[in-house]
Protein backbone atom coordinates (compact mmCIF):
# COMPACT_ATOMS: atom_id res chain seq x y z
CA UNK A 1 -6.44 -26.96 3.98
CA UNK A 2 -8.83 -25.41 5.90
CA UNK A 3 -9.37 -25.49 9.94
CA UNK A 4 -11.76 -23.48 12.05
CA UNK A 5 -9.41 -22.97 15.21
CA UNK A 6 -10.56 -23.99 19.00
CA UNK A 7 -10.20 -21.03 21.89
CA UNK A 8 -6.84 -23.02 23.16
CA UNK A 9 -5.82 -23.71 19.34
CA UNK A 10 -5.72 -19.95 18.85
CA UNK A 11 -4.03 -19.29 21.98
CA UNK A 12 -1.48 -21.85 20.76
CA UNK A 13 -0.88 -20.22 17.63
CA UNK A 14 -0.38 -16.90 19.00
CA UNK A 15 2.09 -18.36 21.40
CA UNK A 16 3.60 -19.60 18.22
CA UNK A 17 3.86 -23.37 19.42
CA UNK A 18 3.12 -26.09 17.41
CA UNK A 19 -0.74 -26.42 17.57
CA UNK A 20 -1.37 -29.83 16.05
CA UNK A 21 -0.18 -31.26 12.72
CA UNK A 22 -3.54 -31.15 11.17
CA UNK A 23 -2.61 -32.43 7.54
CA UNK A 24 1.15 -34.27 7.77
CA UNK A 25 2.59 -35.12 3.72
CA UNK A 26 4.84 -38.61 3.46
CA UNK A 27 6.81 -38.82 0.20
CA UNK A 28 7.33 -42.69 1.01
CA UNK A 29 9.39 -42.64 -2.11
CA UNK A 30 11.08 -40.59 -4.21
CA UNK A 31 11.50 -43.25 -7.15
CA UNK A 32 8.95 -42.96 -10.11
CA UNK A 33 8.43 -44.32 -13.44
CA UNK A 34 8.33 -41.21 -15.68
CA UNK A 35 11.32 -38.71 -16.49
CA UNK A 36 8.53 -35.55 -16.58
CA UNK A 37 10.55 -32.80 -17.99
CA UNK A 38 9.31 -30.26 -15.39
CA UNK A 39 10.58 -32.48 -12.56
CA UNK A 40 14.19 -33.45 -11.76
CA UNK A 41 13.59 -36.36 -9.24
CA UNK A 42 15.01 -39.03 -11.59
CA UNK A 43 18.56 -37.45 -10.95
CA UNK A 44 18.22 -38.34 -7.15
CA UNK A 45 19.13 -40.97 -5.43
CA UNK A 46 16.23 -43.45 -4.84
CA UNK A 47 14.97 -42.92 -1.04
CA UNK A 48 11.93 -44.85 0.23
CA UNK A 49 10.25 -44.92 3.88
CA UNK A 50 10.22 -47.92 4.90
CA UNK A 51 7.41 -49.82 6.51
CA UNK A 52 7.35 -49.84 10.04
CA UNK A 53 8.98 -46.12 10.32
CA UNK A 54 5.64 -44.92 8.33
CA UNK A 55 3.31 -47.29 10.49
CA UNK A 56 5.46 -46.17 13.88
CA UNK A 57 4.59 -42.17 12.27
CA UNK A 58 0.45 -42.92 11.46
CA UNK A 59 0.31 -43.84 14.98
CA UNK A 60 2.04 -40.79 16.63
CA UNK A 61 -0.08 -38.80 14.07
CA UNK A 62 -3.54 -40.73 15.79
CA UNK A 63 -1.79 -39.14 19.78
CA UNK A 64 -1.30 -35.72 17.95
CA UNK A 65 -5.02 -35.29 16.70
CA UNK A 66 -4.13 -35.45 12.86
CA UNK A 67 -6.87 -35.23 10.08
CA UNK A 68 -5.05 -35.81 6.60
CA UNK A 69 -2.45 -37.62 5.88
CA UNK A 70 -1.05 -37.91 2.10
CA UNK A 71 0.84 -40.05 0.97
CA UNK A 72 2.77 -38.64 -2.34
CA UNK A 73 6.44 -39.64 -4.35
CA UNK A 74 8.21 -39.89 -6.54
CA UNK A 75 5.38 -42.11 -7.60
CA UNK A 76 3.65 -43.53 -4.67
CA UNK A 77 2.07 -46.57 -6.01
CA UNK A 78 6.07 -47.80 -7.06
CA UNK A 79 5.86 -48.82 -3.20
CA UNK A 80 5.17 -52.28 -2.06
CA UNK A 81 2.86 -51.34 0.93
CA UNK A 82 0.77 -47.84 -0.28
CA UNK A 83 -2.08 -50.29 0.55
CA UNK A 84 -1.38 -51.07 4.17
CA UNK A 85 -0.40 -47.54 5.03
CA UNK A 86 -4.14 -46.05 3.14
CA UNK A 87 -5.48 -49.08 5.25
CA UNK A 88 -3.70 -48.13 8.90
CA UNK A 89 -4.40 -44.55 7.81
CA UNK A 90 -8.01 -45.18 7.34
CA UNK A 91 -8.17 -46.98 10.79
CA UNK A 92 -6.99 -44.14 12.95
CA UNK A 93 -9.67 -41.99 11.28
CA UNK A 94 -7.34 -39.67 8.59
CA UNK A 95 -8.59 -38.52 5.52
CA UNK A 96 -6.92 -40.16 3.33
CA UNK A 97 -5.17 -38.98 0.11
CA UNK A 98 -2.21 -39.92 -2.51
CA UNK A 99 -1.53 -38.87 -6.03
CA UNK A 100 0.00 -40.50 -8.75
CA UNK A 101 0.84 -40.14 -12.96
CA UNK A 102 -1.75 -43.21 -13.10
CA UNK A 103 0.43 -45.40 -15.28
CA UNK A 104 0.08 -48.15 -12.70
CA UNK A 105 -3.16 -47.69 -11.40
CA UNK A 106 -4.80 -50.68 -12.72
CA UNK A 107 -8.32 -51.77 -12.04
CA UNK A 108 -7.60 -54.00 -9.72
CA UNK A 109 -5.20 -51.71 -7.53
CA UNK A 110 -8.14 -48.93 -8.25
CA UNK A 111 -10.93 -51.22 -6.15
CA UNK A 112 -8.01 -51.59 -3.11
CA UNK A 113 -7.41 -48.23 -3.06
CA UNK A 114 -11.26 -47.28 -2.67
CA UNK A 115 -11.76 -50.40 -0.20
CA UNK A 116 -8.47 -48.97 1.87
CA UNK A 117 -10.92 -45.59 2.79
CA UNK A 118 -9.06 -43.24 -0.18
CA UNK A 119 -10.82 -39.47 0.18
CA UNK A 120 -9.02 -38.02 -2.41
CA UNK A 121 -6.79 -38.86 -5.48
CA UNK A 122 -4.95 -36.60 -7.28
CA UNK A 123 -3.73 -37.36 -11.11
CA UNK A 124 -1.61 -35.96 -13.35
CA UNK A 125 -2.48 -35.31 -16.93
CA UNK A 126 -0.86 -31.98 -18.94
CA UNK A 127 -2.40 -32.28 -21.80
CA UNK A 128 -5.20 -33.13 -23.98
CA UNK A 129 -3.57 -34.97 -26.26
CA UNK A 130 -2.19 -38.25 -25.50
CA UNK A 131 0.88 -37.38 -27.52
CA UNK A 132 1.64 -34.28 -25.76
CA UNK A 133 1.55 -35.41 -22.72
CA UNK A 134 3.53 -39.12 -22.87
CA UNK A 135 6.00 -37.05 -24.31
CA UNK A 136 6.37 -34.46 -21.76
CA UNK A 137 6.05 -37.30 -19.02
CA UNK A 138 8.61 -39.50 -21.01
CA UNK A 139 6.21 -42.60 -20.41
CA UNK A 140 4.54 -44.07 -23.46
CA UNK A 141 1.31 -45.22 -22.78
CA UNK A 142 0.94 -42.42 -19.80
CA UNK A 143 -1.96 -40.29 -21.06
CA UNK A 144 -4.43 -43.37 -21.45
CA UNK A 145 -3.59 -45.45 -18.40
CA UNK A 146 -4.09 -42.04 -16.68
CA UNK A 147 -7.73 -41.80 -17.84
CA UNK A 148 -8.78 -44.99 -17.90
CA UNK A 149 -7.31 -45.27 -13.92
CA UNK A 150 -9.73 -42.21 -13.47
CA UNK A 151 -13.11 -43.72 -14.86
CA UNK A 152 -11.29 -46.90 -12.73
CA UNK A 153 -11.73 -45.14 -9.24
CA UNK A 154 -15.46 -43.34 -10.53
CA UNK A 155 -16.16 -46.77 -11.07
CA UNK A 156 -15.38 -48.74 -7.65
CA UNK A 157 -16.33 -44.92 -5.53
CA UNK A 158 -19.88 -45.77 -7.41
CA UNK A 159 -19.60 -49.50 -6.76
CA UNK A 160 -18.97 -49.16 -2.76
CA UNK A 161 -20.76 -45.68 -2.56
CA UNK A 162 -17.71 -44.07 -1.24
CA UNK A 163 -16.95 -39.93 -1.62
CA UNK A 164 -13.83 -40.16 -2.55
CA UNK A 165 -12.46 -36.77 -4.95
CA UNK A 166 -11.14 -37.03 -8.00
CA UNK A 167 -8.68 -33.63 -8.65
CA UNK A 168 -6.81 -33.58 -12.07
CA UNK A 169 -3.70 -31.62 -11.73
CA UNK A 170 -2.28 -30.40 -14.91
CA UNK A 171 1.07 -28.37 -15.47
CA UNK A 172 0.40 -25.33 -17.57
CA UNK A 173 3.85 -23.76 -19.77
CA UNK A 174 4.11 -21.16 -22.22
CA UNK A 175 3.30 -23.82 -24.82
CA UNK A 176 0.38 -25.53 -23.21
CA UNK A 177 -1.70 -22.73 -21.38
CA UNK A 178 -3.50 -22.01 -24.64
CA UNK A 179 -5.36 -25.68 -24.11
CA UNK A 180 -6.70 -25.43 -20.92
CA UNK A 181 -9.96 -25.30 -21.99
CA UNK A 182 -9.54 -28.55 -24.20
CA UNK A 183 -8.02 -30.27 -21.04
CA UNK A 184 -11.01 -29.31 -19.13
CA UNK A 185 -13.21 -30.81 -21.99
CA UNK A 186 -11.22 -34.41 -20.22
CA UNK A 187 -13.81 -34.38 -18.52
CA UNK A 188 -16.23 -35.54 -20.99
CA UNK A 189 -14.27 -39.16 -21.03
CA UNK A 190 -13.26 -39.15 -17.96
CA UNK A 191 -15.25 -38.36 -14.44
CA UNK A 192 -12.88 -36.38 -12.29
CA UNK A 193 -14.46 -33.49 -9.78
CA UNK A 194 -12.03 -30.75 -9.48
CA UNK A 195 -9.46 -29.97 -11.92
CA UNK A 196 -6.02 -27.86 -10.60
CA UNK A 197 -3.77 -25.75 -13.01
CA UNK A 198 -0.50 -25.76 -11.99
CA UNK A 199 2.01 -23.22 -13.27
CA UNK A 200 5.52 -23.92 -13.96
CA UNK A 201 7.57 -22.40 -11.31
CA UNK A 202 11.10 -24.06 -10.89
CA UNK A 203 13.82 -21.94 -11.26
CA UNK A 204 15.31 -24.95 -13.63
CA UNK A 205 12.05 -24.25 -15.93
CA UNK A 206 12.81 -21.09 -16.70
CA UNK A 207 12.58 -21.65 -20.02
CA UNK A 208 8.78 -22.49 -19.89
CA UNK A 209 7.69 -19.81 -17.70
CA UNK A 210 5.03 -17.57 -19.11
CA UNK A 211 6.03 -14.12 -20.47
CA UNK A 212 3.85 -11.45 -19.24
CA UNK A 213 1.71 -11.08 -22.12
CA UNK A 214 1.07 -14.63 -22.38
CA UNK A 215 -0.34 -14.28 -18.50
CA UNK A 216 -2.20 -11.20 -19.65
CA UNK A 217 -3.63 -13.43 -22.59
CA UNK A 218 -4.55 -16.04 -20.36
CA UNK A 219 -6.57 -13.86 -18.14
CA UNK A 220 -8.10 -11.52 -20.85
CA UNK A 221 -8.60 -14.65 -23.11
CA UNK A 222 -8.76 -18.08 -21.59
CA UNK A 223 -10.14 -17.25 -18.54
CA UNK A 224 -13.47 -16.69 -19.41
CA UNK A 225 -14.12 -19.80 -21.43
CA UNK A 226 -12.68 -22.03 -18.52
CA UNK A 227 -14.98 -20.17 -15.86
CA UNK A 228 -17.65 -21.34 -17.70
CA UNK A 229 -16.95 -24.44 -18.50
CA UNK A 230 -16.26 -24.91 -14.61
CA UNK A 231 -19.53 -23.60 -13.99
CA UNK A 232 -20.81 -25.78 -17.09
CA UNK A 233 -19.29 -29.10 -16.08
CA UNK A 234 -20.31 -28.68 -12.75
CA UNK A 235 -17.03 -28.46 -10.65
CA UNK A 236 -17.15 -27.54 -7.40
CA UNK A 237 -13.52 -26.90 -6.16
CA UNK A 238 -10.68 -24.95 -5.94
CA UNK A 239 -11.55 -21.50 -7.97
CA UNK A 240 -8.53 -20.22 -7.47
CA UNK A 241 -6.63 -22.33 -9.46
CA UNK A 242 -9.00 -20.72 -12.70
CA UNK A 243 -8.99 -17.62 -11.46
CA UNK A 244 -5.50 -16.57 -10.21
CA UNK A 245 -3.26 -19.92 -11.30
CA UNK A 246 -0.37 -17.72 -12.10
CA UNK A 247 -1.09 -15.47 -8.77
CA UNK A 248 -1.44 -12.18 -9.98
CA UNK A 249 -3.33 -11.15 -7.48
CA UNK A 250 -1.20 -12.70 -4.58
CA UNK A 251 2.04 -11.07 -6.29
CA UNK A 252 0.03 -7.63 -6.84
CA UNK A 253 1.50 -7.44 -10.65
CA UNK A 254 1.97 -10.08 -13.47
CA UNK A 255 5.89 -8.92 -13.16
CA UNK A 256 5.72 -10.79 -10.27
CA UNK A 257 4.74 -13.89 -12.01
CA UNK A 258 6.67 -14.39 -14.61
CA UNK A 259 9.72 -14.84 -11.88
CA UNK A 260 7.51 -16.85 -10.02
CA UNK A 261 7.40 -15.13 -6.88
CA UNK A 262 4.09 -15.25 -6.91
CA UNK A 263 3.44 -14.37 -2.93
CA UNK A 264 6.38 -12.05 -2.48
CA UNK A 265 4.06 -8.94 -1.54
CA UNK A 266 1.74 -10.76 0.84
CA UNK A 267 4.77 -11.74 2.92
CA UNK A 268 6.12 -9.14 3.42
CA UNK A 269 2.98 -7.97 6.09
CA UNK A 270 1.77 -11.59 6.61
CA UNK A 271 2.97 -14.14 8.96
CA UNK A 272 3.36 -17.56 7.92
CA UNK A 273 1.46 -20.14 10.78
CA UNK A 274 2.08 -23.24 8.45
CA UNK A 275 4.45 -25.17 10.91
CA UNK A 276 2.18 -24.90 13.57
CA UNK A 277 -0.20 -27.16 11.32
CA UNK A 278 1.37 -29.03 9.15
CA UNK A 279 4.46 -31.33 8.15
CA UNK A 280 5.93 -32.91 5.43
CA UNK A 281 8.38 -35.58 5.48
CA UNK A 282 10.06 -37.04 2.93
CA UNK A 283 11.67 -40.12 1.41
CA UNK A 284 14.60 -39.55 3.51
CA UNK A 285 12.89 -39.39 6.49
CA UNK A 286 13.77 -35.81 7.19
CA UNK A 287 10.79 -33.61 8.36
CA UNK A 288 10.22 -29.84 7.06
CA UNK A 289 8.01 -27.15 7.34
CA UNK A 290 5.94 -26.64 4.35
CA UNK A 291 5.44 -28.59 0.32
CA UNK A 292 8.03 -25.77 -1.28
CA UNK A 293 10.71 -26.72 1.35
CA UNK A 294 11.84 -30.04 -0.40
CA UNK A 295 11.81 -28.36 -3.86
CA UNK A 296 15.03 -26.08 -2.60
CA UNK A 297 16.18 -28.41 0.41
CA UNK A 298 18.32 -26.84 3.11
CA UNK A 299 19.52 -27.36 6.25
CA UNK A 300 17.95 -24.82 7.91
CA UNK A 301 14.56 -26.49 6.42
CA UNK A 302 15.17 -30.07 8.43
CA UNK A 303 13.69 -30.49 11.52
CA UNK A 304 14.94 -33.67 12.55
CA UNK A 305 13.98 -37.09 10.83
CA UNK A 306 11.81 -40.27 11.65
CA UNK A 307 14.24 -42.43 11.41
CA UNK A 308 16.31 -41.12 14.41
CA UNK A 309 13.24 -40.11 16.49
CA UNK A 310 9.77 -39.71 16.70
CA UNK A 311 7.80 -37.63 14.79
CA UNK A 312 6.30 -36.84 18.60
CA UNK A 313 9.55 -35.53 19.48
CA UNK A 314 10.48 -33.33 16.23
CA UNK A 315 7.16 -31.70 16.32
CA UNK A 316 7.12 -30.51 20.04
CA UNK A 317 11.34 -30.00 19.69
CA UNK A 318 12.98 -26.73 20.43
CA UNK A 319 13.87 -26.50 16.74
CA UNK A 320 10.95 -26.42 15.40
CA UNK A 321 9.39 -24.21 17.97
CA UNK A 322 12.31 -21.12 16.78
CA UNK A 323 11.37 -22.01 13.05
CA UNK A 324 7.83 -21.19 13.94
CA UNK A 325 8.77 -17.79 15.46
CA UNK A 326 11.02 -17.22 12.69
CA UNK A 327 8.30 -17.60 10.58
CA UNK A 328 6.26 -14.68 11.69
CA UNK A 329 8.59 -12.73 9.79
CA UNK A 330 8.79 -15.18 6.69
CA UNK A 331 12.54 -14.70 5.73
CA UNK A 332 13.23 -17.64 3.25
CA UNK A 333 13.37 -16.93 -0.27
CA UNK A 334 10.93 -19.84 -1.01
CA UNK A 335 8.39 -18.07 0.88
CA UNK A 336 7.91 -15.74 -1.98
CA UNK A 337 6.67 -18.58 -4.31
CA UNK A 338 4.10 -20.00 -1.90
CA UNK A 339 1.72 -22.10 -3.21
CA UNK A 340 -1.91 -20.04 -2.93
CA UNK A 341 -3.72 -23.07 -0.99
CA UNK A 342 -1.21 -22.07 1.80
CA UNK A 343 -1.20 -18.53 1.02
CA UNK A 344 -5.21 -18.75 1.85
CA UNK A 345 -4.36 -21.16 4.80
CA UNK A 346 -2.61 -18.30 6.33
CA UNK A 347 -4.75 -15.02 5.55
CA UNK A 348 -7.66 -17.10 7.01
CA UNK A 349 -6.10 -18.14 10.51
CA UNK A 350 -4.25 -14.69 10.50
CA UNK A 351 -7.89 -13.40 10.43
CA UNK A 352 -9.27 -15.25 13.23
CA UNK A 353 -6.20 -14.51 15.52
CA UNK A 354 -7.65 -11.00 15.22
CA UNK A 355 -11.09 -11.64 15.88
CA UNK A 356 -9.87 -13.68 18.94
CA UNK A 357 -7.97 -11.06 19.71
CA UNK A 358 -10.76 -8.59 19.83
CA UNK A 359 -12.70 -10.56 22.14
């Protein structure tokens, strides 16, 4: 996320009130078809937002000046009206974006999806090798339907000369990291545009953390050959995520990331100015602060939830004002594994604050 900040938006933000919820997150369900062995959500009960609580939120979003809206599960296409809420998101002028393990995304749903004004699709593959990955997604079938849902979307983008993104997110373990470059190489059947390495970083996936020589092989070793086959293939997005997935540089030593506390340095000095620009609320309706909040859910996360009152009200409420002073002085524990698109969100407004301030 990236937002070049208005004279009264940076007096805002150094007032520390909530500036305007320039990307908001909806997990409209938390159900999904897979049982991914880096993800837990199975075990939950089955939440989903329902359809005129979402609609009601779009169009408090449209009063509060929003630009992106996603719209993420579970697995969102499980719910009966993704299409009207891309379609009503679309309307009020959001860029729209969802994600999804691609097993349902069928041609036909592909085509709606582009018609309904989809920007950006993200879409989860972990491995090259269809094997690999149906088994670590614990849905047979899973590695193909993702790919051929991929060339789906190039196809209709193509077909109604849309420029809507394509971003292939794949989970990288101790086992797996050694293949990046082969997953990369997906892109030979498969047109995607940016490709995102994810480490694994949940305390209950301990087990496939990376030791620190395996991070010091990655970056001695694999590195290079995915940098150029970035450059080779043409890709044009988020460096970071080949350069510093396992944030070594965020976390100032690779001790750092093998605990996953990848940002634990950085926040010490740096305030955090993500709740004065963004939201996410999920399945249950409750609304909180930042994408790592619902990972470790606590009270002192929940801002109030949009099925008691507005979104309108939560993000102006008094409560949500004290978490964004709080904030300056980031004091959660899940601060410390930030993801680094957030971690970049902040050094960047952080650094205009003090160029306003010099004025």
């Amino acid at each position: 996320m990236k937002i070049k900040l208005t004279e009264e938006e940076l007096k805002k933000t150094k007032e520390n009130r909530g500036v305007r919820p320039v990307r908001v997150k909806f997990q409209i369900t938390n159900a999904c078809n897979a049982r991914c062995k880096h993800c837990n959500l199975y075990l939950i009960k089955p939440d989903t937002l329902s359809r005129e609580v979402v609609l009601q939120t779009l169009s408090d979003l449209h009063d509060l000046a929003c630009r992106d809206v996603d719209f993420t599960g579970g697995e969102p296409t499980t719910h009966p009206n993704l299409i009207e809420f891309m379609e009503t998101a679309n309307k009020y002028g959001f860029n729209v974006k969802t994600n999804t393990n691609g097993f349902l995304l069928t041609e036909e749903l592909a085509e709606k999806m582009i018609k309904a004004g989809l920007k950006e699709l993200a879409i989860s593959i972990d491995s090259h090798s269809a094997e690999e990955h149906d088994r670590r997604r614990c849905i047979p079938g899973g590695w193909q339907h993702a790919i051929d849902g991929i060339n789906y979307i190039d196809k209709y983008r193509k077909l109604y000369k849309t420029d809507t993104k394509v971003i292939l997110y794949s989970i990288l373990t101790n086992k797996s990291y050694r293949y990046a470059p082969d997953i990369i190489d997906l892109k030979k059947i498969a047109n995607f545009d940016e490709i995102n390495f994810i480490p694994i970083k949940d305390a209950e996936n301990q087990k496939d953390f990376l030791s620190k020589e395996q991070i010091q092989d990655y970056y001695q070793n694999i590195k290079p050959i995915l940098v150029q086959k970035y450059q080779e293939y043409g890709f044009t997005g988020i460096f970071r995520t080949i350069d510093d997935p396992f944030g070594v540089i965020a976390s100032k030593t690779d001790e750092k990331s093998t605990i996953a506390k990848y940002t634990e340095e950085i926040y010490k000095d740096l305030p955090c100015y993500i709740s004065n620009f963004y939201a996410y609320i999920i399945s249950d309706g409750s609304v909180v602060q930042c994408c790592v909040a619902p990972h470790h859910l606590k009270p002192e996360y929940i801002m109030g939830n949009i099925n008691e009152q507005s979104f309108k009200k939560i993000w102006h409420s008094d409560r949500y004002n004290q978490l964004r002073t709080l904030l300056l002085k980031p004091c959660f524990e899940i601060c410390k594994c930030c993801s680094g698109h957030h971690t970049a969100f902040n050094l960047d407004v952080h650094q205009q604050l003090k160029e306003y301030e010099k004025r």
